[in-house]
Structure formats: structure tokens, C-alpha cells
C-alpha atoms as a PDB file:
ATOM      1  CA  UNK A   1       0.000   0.000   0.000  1.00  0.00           C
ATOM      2  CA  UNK A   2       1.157   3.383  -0.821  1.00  0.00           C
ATOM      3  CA  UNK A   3       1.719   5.586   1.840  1.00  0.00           C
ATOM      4  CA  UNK A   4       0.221   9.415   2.197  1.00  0.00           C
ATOM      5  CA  UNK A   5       2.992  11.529   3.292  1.00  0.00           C
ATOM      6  CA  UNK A   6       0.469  14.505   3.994  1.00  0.00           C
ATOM      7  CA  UNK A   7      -0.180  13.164   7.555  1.00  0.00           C
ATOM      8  CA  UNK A   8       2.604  11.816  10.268  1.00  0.00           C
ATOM      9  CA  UNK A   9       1.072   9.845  13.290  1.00  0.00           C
ATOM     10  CA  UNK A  10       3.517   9.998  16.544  1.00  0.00           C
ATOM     11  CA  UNK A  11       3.770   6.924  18.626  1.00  0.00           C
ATOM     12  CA  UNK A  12       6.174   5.936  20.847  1.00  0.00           C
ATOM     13  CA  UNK A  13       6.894   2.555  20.043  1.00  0.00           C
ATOM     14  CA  UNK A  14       7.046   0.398  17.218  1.00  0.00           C
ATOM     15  CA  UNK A  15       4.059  -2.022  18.180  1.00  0.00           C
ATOM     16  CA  UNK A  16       2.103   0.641  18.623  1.00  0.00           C
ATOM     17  CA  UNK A  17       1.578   1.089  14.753  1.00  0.00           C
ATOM     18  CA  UNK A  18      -0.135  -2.363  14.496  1.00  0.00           C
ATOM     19  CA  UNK A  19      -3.204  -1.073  16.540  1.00  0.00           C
ATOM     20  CA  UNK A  20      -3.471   1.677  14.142  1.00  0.00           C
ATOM     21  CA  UNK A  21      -2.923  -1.282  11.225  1.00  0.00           C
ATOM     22  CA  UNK A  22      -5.277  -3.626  12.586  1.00  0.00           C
ATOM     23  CA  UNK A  23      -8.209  -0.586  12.448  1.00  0.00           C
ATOM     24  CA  UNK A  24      -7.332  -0.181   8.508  1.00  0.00           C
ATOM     25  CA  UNK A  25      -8.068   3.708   9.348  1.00  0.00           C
ATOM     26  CA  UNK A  26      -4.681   4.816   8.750  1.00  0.00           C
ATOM     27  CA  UNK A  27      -3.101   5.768   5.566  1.00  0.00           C
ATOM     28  CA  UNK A  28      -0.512   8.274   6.425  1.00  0.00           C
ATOM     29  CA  UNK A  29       3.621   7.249   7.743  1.00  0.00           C
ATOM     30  CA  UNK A  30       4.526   7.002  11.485  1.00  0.00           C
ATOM     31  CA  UNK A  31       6.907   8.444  13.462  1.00  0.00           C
ATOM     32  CA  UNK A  32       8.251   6.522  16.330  1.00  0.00           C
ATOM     33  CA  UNK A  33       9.482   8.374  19.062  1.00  0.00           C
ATOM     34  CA  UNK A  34      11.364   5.437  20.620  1.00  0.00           C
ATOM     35  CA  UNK A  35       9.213   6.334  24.209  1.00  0.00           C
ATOM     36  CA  UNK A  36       7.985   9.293  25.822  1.00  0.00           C
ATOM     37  CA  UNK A  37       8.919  11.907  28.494  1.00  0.00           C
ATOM     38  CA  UNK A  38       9.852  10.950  32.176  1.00  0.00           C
ATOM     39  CA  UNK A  39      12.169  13.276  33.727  1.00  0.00           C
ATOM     40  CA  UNK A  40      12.122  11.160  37.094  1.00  0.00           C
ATOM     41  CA  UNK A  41      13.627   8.196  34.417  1.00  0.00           C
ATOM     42  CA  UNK A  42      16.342  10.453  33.394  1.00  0.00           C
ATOM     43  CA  UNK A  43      14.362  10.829  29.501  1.00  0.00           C
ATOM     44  CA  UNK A  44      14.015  13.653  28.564  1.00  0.00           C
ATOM     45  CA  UNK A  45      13.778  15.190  24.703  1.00  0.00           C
ATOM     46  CA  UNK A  46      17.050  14.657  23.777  1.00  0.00           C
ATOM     47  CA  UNK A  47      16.408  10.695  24.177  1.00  0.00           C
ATOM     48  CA  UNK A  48      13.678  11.168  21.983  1.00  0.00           C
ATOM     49  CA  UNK A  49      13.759  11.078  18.137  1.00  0.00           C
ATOM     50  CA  UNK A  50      12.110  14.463  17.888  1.00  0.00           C
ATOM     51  CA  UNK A  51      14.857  16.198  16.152  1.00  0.00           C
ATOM     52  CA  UNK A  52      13.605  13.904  13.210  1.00  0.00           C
ATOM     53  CA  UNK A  53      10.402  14.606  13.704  1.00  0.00           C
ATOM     54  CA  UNK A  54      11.243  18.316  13.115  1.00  0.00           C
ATOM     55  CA  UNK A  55      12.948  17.686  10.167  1.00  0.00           C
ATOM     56  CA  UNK A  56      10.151  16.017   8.297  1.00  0.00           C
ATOM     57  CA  UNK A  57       8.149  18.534   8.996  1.00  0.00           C
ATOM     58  CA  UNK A  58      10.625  21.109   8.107  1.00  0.00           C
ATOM     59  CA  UNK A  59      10.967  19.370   4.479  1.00  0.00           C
ATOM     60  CA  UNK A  60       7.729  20.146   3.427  1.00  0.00           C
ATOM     61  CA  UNK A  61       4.382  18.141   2.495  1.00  0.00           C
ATOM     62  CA  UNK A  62       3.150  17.452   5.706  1.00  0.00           C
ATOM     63  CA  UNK A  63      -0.196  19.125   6.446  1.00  0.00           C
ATOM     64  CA  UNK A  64      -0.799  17.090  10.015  1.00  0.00           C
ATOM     65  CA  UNK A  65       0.802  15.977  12.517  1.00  0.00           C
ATOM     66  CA  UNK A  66      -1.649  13.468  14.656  1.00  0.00           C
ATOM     67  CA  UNK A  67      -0.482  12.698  18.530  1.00  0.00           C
ATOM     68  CA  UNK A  68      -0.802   9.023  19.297  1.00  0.00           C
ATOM     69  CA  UNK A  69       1.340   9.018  22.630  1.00  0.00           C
ATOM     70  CA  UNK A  70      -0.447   6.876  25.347  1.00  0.00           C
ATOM     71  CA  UNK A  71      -2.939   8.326  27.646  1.00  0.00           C
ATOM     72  CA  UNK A  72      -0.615   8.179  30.830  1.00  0.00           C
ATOM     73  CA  UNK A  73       0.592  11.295  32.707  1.00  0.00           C
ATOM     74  CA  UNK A  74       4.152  10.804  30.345  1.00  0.00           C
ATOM     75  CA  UNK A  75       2.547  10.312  27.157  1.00  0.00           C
ATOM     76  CA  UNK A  76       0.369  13.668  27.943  1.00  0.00           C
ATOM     77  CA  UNK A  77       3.586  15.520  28.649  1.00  0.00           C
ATOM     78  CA  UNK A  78       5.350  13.872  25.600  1.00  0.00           C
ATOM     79  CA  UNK A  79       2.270  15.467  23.487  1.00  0.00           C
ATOM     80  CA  UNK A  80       2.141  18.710  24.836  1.00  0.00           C
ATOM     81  CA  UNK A  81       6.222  19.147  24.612  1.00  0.00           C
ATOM     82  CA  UNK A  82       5.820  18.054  20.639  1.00  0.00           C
ATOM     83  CA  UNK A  83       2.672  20.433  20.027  1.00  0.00           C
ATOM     84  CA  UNK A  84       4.962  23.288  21.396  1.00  0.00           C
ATOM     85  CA  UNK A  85       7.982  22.159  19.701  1.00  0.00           C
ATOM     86  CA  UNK A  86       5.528  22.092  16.053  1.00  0.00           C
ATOM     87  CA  UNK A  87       3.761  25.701  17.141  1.00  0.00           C
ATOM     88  CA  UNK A  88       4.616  28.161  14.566  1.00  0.00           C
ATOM     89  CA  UNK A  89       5.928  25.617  12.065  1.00  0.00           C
ATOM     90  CA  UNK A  90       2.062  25.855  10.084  1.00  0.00           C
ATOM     91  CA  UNK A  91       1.163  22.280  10.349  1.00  0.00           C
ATOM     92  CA  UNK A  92      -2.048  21.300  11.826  1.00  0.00           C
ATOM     93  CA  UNK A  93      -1.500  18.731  15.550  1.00  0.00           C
ATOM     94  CA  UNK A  94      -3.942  17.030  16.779  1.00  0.00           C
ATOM     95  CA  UNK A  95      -4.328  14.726  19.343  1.00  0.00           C
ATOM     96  CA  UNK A  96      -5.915  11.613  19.385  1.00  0.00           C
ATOM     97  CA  UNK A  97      -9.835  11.318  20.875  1.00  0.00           C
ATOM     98  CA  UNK A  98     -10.025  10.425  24.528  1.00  0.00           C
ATOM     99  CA  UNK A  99     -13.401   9.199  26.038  1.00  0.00           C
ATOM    100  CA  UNK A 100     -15.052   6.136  26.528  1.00  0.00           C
ATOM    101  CA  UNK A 101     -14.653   2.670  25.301  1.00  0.00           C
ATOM    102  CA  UNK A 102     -17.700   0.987  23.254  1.00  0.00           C
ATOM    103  CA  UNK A 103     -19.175  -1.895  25.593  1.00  0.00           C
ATOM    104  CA  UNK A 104     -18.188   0.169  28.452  1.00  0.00           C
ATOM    105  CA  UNK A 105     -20.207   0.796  31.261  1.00  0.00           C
ATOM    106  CA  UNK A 106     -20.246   4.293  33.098  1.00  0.00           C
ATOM    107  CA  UNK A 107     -19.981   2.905  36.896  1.00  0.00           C
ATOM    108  CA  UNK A 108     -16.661   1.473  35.966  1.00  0.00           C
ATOM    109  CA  UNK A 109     -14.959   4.646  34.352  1.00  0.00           C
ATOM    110  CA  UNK A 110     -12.471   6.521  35.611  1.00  0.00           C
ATOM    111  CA  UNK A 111     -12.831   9.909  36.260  1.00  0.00           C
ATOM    112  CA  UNK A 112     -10.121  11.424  34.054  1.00  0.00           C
ATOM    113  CA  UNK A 113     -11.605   9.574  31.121  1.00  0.00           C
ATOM    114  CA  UNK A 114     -14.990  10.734  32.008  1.00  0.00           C
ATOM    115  CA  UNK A 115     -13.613  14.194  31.776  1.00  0.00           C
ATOM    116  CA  UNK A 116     -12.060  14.144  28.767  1.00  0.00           C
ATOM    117  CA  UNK A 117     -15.081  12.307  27.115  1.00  0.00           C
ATOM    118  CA  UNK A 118     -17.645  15.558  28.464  1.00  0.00           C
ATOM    119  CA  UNK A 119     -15.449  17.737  27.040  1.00  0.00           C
ATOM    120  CA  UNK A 120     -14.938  16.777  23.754  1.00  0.00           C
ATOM    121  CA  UNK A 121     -18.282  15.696  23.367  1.00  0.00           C
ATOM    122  CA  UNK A 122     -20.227  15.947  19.943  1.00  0.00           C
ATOM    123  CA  UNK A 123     -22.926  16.848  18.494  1.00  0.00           C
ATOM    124  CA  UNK A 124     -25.461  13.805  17.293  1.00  0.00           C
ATOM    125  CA  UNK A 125     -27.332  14.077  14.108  1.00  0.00           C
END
């Protein structure tokens, strides 16, 4: 399959492109980070491959950059460091949706997920 080079989806390990795979939803090349952010670790952005990351973008031809760092308190702070580090480079980031899983049942969501699902809440119909 040919790859769309508009769009660059960030993970931050290789197995975490065959979820993305499996769904079939996914076009566009990956990025892998090779982890994420933890300062108490000793990791911070210079054991990332975000100077790569940069680059690409910096070549030209890619319209959107889509966050697909876990949903852990590192793989927040990963995203938020890489949407400041693309600000001002005019490409679009974006973050993947957070909310609630289908099958799921409300009593047994956390509250952070809960959160996130109210506030990016859509419109039906």
C-alpha cells in the first residue's frame, strides 16, 4: 500500500503502529518516538527522536501531525512538549480522541476519562 505523506502519526513505540494497522483507518507514515517523556527516568527530549520529527516537517508536504502518545501522565507531557515544539511551524496537531470505550459501562470509568469524554463531546445528528 502506498503511503500518504500529507499526515505523520507519533507513537512511541514500534508495536504501537499495528493497533493503528489492525483498524485499517490509517493511511498516512509514522513516526516513532522510541518512548515518551519521564524526567524522574532520566528521559528527557534529547532521548527522543524528535529532532527527526522536526525535520520532516521542516521538508515540506506534511499538512498534520496526529499525537498518538499513550494516555498516561508521560505520554500527555510527551504530546504537549511536541505540540509546542511544532507551534509556529504551520502544520495542523492534533491529538488523538479520549473518552469512553464501546461496551463500556459508566460505573466502571475513571474519572479522568470521564472528563475528557464531556469535554470533547459531539454533536449527534
Amino acid at each position: 500500500m502506498r503511503r500518504a505523506g500529507g499526515r505523520i502519526c507519533v507513537v512511541e513505540r514500534s508495536p504501537d503502529i499495528f493497533a493503528f494497522e489492525q483498524s485499517g483507518a490509517f493511511t498516512g507514515r509514522y513516526h516513532v518516538l522510541g518512548g515518551h517523556l519521564s524526567p524522574l527516568d532520566g528521559i528527557g527530549p534529547e532521548s527522543l527522536r524528535l529532532d527527526s520529527l522536526v525535520q520532516r516537517v521542516r521538508q515540506g508536504g506534511v499538512r498534520e501531525v496526529i499525537l498518538a502518545t499513550n494516555p498516561s501522565m508521560e505520554g500527555e507531557v510527551t504530546a504537549t512538549y511536541i505540540q509546542q515544539l511544532l507551534s509556529g511551524m504551520g502544520v495542523r496537531v492534533t491529538r488523538l480522541a479520549r473518552g469512553l470505550p464501546m461496551g463500556g459501562d459508566l460505573e466502571y470509568i475513571d474519572g479522568v476519562t470521564l472528563a475528557h469524554a464531556l469535554v470533547a463531546r459531539q454533536d449527534v445528528g
